[in-house]
PDB file of N, CA and C in Angstrom:
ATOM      1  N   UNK A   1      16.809   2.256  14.067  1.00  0.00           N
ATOM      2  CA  UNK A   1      15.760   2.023  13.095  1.00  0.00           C
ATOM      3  C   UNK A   1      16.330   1.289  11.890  1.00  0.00           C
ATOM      4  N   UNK A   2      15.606   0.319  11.555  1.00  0.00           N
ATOM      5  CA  UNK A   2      15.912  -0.390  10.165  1.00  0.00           C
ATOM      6  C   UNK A   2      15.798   0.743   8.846  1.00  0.00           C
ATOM      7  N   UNK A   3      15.888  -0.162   8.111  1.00  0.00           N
ATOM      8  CA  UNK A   3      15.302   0.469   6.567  1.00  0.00           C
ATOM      9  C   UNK A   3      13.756   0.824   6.412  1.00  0.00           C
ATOM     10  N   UNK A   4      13.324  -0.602   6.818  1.00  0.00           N
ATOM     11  CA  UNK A   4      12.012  -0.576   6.745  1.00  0.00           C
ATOM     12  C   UNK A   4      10.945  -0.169   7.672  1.00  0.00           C
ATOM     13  N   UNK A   5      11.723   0.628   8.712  1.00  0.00           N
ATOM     14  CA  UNK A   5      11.270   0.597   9.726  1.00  0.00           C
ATOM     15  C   UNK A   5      12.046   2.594  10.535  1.00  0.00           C
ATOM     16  N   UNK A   6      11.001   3.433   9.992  1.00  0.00           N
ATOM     17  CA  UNK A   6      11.522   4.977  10.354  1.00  0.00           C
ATOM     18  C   UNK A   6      10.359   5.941  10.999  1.00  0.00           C
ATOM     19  N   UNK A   7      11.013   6.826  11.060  1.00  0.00           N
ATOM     20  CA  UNK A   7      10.346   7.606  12.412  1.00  0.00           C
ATOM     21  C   UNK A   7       9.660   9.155  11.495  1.00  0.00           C
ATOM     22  N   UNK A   8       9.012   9.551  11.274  1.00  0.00           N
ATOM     23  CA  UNK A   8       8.581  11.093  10.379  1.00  0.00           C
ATOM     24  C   UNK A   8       7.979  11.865  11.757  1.00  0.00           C
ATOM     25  N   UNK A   9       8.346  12.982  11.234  1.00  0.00           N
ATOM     26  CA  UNK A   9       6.933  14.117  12.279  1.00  0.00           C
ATOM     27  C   UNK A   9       6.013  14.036  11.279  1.00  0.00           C
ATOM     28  N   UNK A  10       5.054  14.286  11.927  1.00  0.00           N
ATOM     29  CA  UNK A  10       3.826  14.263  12.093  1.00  0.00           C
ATOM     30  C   UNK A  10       3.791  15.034  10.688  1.00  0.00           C
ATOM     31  N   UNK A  11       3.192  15.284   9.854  1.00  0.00           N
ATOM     32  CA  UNK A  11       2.810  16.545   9.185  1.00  0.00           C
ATOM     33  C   UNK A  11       1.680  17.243   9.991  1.00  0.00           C
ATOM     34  N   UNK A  12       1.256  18.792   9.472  1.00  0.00           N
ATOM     35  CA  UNK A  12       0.714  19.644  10.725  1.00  0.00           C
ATOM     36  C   UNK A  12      -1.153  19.520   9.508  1.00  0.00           C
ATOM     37  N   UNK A  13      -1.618  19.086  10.465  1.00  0.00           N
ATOM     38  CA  UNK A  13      -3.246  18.843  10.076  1.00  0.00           C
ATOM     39  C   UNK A  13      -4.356  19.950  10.657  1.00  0.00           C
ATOM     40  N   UNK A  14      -5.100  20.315   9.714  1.00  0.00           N
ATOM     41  CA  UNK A  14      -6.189  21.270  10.616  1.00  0.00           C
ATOM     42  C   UNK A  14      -6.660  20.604  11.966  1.00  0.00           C
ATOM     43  N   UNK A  15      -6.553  21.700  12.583  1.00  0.00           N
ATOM     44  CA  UNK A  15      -7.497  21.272  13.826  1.00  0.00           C
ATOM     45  C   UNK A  15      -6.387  20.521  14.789  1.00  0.00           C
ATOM     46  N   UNK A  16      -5.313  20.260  14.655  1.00  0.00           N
ATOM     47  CA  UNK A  16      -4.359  19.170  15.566  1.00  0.00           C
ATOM     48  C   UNK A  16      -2.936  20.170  15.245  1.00  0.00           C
ATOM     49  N   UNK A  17      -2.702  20.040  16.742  1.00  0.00           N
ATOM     50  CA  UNK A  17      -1.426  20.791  17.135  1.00  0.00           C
ATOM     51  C   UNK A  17      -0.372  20.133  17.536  1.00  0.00           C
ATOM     52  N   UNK A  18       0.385  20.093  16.363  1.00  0.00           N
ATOM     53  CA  UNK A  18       1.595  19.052  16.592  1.00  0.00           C
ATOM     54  C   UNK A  18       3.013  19.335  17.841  1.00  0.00           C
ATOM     55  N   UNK A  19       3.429  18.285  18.483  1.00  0.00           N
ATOM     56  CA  UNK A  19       4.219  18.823  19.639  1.00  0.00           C
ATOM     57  C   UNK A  19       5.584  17.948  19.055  1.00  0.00           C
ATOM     58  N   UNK A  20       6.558  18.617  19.725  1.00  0.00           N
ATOM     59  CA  UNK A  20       8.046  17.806  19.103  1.00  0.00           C
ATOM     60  C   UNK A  20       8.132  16.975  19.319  1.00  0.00           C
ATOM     61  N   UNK A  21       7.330  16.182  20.030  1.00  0.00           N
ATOM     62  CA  UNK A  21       7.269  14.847  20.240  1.00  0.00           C
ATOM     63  C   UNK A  21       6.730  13.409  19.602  1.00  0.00           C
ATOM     64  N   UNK A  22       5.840  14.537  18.753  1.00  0.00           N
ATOM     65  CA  UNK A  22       4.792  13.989  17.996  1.00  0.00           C
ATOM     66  C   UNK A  22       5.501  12.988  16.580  1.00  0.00           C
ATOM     67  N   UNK A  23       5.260  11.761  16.703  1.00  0.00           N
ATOM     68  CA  UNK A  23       5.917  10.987  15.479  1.00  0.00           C
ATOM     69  C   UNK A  23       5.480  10.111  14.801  1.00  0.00           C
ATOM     70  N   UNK A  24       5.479   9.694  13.627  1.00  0.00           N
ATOM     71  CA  UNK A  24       4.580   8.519  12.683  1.00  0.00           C
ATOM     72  C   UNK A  24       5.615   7.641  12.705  1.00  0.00           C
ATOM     73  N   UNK A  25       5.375   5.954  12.812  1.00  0.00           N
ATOM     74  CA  UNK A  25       6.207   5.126  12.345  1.00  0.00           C
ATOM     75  C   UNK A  25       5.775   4.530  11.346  1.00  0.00           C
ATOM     76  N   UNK A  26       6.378   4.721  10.371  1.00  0.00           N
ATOM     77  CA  UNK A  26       6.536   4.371   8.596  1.00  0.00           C
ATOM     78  C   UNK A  26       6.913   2.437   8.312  1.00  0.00           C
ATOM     79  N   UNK A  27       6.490   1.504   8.012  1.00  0.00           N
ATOM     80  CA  UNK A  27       6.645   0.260   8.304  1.00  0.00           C
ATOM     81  C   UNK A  27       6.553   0.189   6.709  1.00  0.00           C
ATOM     82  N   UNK A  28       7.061  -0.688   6.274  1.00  0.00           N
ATOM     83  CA  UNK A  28       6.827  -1.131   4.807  1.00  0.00           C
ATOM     84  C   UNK A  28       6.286  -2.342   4.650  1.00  0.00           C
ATOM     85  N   UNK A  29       5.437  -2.379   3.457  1.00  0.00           N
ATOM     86  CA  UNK A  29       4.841  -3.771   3.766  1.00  0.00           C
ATOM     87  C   UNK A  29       5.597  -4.701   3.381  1.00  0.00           C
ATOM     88  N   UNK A  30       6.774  -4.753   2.672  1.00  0.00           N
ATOM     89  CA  UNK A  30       7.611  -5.930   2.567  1.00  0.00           C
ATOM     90  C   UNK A  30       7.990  -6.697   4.407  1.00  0.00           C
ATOM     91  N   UNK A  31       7.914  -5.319   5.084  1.00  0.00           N
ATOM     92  CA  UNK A  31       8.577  -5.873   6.774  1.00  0.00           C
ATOM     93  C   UNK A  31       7.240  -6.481   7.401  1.00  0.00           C
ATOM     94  N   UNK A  32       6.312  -5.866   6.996  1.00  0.00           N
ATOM     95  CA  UNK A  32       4.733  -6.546   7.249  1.00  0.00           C
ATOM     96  C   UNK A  32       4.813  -8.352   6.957  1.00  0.00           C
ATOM     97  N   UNK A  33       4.186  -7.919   5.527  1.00  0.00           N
ATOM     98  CA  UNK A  33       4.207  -9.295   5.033  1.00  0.00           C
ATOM     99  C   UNK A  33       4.997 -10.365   4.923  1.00  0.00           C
ATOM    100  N   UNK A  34       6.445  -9.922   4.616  1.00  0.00           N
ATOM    101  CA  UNK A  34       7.660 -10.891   4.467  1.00  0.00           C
ATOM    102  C   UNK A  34       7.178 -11.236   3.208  1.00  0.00           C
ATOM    103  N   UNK A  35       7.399 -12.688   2.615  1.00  0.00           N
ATOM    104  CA  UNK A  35       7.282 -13.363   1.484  1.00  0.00           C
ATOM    105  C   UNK A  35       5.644 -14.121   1.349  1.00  0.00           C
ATOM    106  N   UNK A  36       4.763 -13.701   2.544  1.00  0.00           N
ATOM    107  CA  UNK A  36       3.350 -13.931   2.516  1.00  0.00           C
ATOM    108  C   UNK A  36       2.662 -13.211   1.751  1.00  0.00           C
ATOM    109  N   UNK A  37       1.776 -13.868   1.397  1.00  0.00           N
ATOM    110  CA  UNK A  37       0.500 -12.902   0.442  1.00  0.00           C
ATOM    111  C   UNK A  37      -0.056 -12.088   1.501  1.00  0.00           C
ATOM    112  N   UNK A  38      -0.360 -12.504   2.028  1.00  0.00           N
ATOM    113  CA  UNK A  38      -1.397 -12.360   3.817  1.00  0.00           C
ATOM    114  C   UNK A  38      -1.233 -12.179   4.754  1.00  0.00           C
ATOM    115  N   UNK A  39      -0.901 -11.579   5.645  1.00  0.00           N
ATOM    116  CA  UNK A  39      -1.298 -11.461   7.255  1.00  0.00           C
ATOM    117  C   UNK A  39      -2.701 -11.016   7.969  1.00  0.00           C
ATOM    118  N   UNK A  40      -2.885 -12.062   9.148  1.00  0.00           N
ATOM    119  CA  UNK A  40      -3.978 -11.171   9.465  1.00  0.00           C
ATOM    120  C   UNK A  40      -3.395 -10.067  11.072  1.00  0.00           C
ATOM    121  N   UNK A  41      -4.258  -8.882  11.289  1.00  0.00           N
ATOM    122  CA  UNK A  41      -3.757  -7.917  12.134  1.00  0.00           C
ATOM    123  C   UNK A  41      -5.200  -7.796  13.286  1.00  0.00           C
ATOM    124  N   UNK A  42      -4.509  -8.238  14.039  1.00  0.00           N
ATOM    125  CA  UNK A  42      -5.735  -8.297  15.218  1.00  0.00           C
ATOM    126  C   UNK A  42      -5.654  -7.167  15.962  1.00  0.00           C
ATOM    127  N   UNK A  43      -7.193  -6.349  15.767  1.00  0.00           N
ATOM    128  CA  UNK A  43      -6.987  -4.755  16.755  1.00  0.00           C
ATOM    129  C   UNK A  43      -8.743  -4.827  17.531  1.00  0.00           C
ATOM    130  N   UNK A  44      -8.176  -4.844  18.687  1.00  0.00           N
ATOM    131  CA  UNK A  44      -9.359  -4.316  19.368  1.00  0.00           C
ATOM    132  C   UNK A  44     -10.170  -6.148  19.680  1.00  0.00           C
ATOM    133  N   UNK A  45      -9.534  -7.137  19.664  1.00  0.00           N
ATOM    134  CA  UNK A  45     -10.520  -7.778  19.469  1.00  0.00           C
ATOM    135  C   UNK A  45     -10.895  -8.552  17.800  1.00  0.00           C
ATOM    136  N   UNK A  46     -10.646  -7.586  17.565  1.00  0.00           N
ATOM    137  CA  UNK A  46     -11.207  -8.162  15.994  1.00  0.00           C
ATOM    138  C   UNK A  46     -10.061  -8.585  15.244  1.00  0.00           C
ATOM    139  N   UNK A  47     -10.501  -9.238  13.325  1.00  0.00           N
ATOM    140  CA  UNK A  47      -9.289  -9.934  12.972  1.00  0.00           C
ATOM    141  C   UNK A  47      -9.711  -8.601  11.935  1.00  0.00           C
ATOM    142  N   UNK A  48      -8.320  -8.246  10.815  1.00  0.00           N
ATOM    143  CA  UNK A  48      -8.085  -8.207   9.634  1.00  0.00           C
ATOM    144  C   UNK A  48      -7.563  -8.508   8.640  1.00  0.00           C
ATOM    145  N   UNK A  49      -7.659  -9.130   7.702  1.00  0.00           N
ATOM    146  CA  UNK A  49      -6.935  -9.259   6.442  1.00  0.00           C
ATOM    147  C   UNK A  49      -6.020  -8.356   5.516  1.00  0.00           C
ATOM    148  N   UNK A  50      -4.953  -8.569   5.738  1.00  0.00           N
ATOM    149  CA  UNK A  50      -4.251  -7.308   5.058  1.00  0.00           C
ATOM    150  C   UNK A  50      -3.308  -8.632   4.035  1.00  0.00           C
ATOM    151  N   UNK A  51      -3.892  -8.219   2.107  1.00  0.00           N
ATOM    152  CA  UNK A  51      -3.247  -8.944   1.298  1.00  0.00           C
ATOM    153  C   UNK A  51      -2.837  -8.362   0.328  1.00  0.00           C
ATOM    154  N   UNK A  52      -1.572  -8.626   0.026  1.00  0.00           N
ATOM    155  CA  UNK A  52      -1.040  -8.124  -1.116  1.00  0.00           C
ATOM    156  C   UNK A  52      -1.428  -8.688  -2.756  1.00  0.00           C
ATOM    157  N   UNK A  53      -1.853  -8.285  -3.540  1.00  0.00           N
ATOM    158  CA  UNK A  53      -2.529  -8.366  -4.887  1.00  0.00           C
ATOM    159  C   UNK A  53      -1.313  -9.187  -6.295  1.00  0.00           C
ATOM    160  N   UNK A  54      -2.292  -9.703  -6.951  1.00  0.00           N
ATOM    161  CA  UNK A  54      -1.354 -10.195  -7.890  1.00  0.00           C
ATOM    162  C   UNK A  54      -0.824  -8.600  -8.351  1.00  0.00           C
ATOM    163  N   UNK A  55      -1.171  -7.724  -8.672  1.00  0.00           N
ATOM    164  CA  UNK A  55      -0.909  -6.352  -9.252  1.00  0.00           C
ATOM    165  C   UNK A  55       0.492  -5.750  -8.132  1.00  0.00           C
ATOM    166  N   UNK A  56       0.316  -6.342  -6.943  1.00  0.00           N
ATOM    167  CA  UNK A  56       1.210  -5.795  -6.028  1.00  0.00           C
ATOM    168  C   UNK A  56       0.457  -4.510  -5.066  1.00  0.00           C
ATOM    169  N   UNK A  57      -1.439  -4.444  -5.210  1.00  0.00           N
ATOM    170  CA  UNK A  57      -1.577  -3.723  -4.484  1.00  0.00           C
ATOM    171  C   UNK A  57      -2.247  -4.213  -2.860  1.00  0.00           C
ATOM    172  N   UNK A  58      -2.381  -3.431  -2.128  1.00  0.00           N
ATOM    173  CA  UNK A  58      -2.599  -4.284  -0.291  1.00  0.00           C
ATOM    174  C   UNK A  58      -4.259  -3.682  -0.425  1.00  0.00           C
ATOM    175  N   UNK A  59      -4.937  -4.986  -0.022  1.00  0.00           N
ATOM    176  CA  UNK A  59      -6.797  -4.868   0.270  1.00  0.00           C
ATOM    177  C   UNK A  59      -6.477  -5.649   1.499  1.00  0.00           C
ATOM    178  N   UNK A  60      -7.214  -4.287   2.811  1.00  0.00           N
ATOM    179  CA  UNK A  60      -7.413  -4.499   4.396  1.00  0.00           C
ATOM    180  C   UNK A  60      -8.863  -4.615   3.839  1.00  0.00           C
ATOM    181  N   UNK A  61      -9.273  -6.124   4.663  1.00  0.00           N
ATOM    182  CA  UNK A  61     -10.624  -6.415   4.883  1.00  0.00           C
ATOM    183  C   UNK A  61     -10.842  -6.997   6.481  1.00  0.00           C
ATOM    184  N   UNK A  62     -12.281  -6.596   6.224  1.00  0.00           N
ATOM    185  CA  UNK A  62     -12.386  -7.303   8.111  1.00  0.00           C
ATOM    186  C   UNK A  62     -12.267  -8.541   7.711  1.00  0.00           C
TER     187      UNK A  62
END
């Protein structure tokens, strides 16, 4: 695993029963974006806009 790029358990949520297997991968948006304002992220078919802000904050739009 990189820096930007790590493995967490799960935290334990009502209703969902976490197994040791169970894991989140943590991505940073510097490894996202790189030196782009923008990427778009295609799921399902569809596009999204994921941009980073003059402020430095990220707005996902369809």
């Amino acid at each position: 695993m990189t820096e930007n790029n790590k493995h967490f358990p799960l935290p334990s949520l009502a209703g969902y029963n976490n197994t040791a297997t169970d894991k989140i991968t943590v991505i940073s948006s510097e490894a996202l974006l790189g030196p782009q304002q923008r990427i778009i992220i295609r799921h399902q078919n569809e596009e999204y806009h994921l941009r980073r802000t003059k402020n430095g904050k990220l707005i996902l739009t369809k």
